[in-house]
N, C-alpha and C. Protein backbone atom coordinates (compact mmCIF):
# COMPACT_ATOMS: atom_id res chain seq x y z
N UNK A 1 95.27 107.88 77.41
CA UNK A 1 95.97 106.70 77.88
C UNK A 1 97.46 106.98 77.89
N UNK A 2 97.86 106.57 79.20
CA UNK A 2 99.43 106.54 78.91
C UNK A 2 99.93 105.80 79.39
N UNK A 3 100.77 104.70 78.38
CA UNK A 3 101.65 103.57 78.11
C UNK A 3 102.71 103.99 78.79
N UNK A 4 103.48 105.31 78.52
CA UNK A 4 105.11 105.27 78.85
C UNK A 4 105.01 105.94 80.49
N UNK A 5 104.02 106.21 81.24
CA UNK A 5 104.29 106.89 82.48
C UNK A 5 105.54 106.19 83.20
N UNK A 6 106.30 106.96 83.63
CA UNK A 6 107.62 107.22 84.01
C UNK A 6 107.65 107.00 85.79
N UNK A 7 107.94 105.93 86.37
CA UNK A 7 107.13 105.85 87.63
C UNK A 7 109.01 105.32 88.51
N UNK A 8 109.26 106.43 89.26
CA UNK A 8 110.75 106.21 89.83
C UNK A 8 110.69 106.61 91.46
N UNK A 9 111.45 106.36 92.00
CA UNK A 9 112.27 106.53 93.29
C UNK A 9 113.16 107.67 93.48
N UNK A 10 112.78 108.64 94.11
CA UNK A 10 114.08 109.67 94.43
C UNK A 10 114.24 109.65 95.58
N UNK A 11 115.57 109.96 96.21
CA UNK A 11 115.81 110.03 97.76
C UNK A 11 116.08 111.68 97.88
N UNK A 12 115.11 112.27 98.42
CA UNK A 12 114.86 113.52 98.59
C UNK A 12 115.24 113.71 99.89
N UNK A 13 116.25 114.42 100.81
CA UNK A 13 116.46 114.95 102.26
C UNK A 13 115.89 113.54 102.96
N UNK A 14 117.04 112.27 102.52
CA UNK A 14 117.47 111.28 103.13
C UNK A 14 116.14 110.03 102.82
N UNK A 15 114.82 110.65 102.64
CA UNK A 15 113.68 110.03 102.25
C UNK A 15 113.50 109.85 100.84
N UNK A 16 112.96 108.26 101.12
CA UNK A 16 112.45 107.81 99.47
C UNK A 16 111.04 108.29 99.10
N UNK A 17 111.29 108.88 97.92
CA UNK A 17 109.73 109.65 97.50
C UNK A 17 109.91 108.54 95.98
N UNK A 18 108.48 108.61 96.38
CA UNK A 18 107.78 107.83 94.93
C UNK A 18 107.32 108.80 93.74
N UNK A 19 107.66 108.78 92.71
CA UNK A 19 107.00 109.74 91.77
C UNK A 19 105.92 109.26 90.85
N UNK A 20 104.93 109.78 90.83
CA UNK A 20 103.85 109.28 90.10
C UNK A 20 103.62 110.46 89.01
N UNK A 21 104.43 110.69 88.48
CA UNK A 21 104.09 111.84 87.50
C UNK A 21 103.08 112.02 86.30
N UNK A 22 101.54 111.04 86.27
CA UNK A 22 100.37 111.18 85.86
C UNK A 22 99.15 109.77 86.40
N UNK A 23 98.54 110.07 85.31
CA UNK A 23 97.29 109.19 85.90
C UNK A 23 97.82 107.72 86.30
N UNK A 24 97.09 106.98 87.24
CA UNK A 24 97.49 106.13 87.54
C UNK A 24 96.04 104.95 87.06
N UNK A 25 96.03 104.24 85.82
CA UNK A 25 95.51 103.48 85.39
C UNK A 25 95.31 102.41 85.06
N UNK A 26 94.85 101.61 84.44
CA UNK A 26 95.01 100.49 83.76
C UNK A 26 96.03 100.21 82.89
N UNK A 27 96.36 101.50 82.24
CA UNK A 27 97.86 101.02 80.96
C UNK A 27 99.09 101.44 81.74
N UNK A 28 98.72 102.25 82.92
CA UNK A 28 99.74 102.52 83.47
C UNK A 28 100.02 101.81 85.11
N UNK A 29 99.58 100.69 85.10
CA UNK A 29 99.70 100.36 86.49
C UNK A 29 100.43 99.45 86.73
N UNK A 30 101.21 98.79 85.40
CA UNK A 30 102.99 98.23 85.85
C UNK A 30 103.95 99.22 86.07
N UNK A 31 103.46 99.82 85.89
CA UNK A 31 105.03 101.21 86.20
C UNK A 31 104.53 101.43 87.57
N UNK A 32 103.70 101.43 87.67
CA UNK A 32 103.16 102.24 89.36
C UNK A 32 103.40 100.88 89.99
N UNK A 33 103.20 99.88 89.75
CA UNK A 33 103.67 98.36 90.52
C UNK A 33 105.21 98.28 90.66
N UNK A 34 105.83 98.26 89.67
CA UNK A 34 107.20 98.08 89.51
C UNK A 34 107.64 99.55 91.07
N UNK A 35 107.38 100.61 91.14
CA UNK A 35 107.22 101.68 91.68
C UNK A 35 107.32 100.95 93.05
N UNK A 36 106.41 100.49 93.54
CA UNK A 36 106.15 100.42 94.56
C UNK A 36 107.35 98.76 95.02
N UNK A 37 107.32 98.19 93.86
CA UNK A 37 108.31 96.96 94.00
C UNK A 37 109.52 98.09 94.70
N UNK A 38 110.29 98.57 93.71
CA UNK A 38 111.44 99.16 94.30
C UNK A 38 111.57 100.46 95.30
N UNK A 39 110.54 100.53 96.19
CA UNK A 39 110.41 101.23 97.23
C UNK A 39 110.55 100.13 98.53
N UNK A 40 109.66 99.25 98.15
CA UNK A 40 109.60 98.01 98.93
C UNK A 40 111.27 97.43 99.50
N UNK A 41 111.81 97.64 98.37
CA UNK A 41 113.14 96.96 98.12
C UNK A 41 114.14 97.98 99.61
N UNK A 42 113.69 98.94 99.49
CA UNK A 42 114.45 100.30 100.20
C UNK A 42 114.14 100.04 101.63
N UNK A 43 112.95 99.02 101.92
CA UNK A 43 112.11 99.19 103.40
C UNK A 43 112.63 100.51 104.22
N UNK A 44 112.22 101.60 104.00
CA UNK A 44 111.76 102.81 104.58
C UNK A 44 111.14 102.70 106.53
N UNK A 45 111.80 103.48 106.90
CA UNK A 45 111.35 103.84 108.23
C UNK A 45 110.16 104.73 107.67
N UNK A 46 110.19 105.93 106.74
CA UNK A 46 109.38 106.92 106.13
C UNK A 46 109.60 106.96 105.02
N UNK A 47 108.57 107.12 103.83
CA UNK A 47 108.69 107.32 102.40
C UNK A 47 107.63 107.65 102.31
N UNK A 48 107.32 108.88 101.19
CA UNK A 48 106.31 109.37 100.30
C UNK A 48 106.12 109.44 99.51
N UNK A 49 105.03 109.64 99.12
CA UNK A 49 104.45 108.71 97.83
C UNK A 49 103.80 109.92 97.22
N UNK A 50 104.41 110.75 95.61
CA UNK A 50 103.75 111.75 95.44
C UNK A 50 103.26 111.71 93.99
N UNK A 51 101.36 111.93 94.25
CA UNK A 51 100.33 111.49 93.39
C UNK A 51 100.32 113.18 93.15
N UNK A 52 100.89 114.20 93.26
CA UNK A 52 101.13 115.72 92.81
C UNK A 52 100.74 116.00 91.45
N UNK A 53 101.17 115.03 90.74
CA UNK A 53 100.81 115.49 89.43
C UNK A 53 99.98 114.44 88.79
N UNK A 54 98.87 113.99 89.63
CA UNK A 54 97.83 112.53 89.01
C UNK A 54 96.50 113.40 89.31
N UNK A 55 95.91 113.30 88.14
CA UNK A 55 94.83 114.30 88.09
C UNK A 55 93.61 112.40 87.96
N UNK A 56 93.89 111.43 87.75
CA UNK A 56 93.04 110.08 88.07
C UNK A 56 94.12 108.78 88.92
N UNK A 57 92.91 108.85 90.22
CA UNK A 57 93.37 107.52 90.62
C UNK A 57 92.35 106.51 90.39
N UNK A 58 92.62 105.62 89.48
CA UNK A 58 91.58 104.50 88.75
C UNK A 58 91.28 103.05 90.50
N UNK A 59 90.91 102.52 90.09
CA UNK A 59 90.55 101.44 91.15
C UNK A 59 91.67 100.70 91.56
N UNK A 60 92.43 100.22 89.87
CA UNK A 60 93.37 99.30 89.88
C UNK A 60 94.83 100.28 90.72
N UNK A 61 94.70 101.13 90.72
CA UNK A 61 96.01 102.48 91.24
C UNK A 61 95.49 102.24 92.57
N UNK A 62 93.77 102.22 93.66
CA UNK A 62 94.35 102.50 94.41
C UNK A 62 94.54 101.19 95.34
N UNK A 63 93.74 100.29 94.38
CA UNK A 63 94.04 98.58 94.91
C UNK A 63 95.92 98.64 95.49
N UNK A 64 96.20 98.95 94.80
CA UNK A 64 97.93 98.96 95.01
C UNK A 64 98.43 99.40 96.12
N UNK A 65 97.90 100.61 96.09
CA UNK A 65 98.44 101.58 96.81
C UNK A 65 97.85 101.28 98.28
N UNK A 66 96.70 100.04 98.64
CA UNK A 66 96.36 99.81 99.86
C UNK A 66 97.20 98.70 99.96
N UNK A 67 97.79 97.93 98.94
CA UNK A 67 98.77 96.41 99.42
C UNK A 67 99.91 96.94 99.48
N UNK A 68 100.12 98.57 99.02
CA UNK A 68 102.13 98.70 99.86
C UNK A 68 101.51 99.24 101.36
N UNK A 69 100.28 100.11 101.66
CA UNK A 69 100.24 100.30 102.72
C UNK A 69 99.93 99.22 104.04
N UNK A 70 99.69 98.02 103.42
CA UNK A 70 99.25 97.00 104.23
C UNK A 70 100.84 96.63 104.96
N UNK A 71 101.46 96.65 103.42
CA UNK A 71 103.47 95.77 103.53
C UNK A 71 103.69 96.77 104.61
N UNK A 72 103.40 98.48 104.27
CA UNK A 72 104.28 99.48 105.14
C UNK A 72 103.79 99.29 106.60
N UNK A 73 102.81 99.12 106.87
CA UNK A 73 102.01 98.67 108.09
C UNK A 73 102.95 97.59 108.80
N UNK A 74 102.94 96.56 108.16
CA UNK A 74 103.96 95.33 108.62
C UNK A 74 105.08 95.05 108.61
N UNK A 75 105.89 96.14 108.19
CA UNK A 75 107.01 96.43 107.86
C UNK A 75 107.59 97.42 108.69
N UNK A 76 106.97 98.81 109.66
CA UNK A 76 107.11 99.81 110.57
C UNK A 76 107.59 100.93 109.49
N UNK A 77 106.90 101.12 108.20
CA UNK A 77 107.08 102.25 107.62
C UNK A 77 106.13 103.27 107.67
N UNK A 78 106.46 104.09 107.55
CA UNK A 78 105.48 105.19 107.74
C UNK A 78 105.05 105.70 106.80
N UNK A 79 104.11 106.30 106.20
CA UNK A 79 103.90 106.56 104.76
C UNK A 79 102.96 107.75 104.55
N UNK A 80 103.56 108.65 103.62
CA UNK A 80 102.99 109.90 103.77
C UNK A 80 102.43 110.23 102.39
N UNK A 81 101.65 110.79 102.22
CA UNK A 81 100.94 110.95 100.71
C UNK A 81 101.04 113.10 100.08
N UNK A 82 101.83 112.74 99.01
CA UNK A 82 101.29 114.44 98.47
C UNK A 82 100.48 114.04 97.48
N UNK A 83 98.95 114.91 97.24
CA UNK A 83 98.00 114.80 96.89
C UNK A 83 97.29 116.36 96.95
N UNK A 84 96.95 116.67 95.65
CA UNK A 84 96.11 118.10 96.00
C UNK A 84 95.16 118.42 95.37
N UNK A 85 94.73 117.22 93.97
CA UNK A 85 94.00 117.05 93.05
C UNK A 85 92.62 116.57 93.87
N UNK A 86 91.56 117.50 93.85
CA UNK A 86 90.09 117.38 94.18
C UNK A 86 89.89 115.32 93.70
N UNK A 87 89.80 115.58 93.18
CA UNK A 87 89.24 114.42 92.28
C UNK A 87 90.12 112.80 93.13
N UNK A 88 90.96 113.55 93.22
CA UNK A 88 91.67 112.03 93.57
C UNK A 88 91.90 111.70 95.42
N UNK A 89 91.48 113.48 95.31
CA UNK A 89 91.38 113.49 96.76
C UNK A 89 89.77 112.88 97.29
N UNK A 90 89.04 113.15 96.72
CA UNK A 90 87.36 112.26 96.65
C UNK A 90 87.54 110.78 96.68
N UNK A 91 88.47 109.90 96.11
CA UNK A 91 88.41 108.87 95.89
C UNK A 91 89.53 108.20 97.35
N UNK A 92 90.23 108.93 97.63
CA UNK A 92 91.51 108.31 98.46
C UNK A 92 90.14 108.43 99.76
N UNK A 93 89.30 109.36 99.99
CA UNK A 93 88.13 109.54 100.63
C UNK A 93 87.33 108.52 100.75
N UNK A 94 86.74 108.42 99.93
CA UNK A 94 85.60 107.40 99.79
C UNK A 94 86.12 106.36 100.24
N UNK A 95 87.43 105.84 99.69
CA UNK A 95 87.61 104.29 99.92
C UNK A 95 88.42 104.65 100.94
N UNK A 96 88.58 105.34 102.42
CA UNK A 96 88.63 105.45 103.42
C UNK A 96 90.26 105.30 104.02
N UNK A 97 91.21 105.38 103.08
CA UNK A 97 92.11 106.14 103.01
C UNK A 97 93.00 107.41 103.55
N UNK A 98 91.82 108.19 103.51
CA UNK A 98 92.37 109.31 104.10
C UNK A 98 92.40 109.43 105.86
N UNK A 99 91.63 108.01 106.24
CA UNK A 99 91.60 108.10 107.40
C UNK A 99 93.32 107.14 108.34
N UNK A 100 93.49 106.79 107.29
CA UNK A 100 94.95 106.20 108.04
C UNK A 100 96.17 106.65 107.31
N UNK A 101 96.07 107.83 105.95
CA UNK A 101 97.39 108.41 105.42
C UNK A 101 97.12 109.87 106.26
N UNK A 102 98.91 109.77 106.35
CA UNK A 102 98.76 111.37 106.20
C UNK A 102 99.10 112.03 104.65
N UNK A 103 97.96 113.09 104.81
CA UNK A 103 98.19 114.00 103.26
C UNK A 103 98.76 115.28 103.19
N UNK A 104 99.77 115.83 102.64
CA UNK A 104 100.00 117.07 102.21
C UNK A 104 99.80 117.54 101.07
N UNK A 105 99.72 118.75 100.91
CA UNK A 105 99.68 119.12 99.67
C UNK A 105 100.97 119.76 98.63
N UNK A 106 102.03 119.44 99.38
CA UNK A 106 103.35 119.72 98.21
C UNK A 106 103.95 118.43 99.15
N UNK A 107 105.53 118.12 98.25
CA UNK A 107 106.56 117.54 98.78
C UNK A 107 107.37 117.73 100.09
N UNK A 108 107.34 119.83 99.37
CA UNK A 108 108.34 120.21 100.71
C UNK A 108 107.58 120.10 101.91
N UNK A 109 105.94 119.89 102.09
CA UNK A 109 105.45 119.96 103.65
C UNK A 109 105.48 118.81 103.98
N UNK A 110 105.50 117.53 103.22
CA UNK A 110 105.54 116.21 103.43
C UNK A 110 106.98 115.67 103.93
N UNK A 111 107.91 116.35 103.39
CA UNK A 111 109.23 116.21 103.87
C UNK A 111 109.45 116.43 105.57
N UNK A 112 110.20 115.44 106.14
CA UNK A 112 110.16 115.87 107.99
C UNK A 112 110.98 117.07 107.85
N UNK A 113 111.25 117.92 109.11
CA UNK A 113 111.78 119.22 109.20
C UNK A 113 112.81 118.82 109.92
N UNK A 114 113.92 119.04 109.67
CA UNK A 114 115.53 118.52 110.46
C UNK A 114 115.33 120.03 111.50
């Protein structure tokens, strides 16, 4: 379980990246809310969202993560996912996900190319 996950905003080569730097759960899914609050705040033409180092995406993680993509939808953001973990890549799957993100597997390929 982790209480203190650390869930921030960096503006990486002009884009807001989301950091999810572990599991995304039940004890941890106000930080991943708050997360997505202050991305929201930024309204993004493009922002990515990087689950890189989340080895679990729980139900309540990816409930979320379909109501910023609903906002980004209605909003004209574009939204890109780094993801490389089997496991979480099965689940962004199943619940049919992967058919309207795009996924990379690091930051730097997710990043646009100037």
């Amino acid at each position: 379980m982790n209480h203190s996950l650390i869930v921030k905003v960096e503006i990486q080569h002009e884009v807001p990246v989301l950091l999810i730097p572990g599991d995304v759960t039940f004890q941890s899914i106000d930080a991943v809310r708050q997360g997505f609050s202050d991305l929201r705040l930024l309204v993004p033409r493009l922002c990515i969202i990087d689950l890189s180092k989340c080895n679990l995406l729980a139900s309540v993680g990816l409930g979320e993560m379909a109501k910023f993509l609903k906002w980004a939808e209605e909003n004209g953001s574009q939204v890109r996912l780094v993801c490389s973990h089997a496991q979480v890549l099965d689940v962004l799957e199943i619940s049919g996900m992967t058919s309207i993100l795009r996924i990379f597997s690091s930051l730097e390929a997710a990043l646009p190319k100037n």
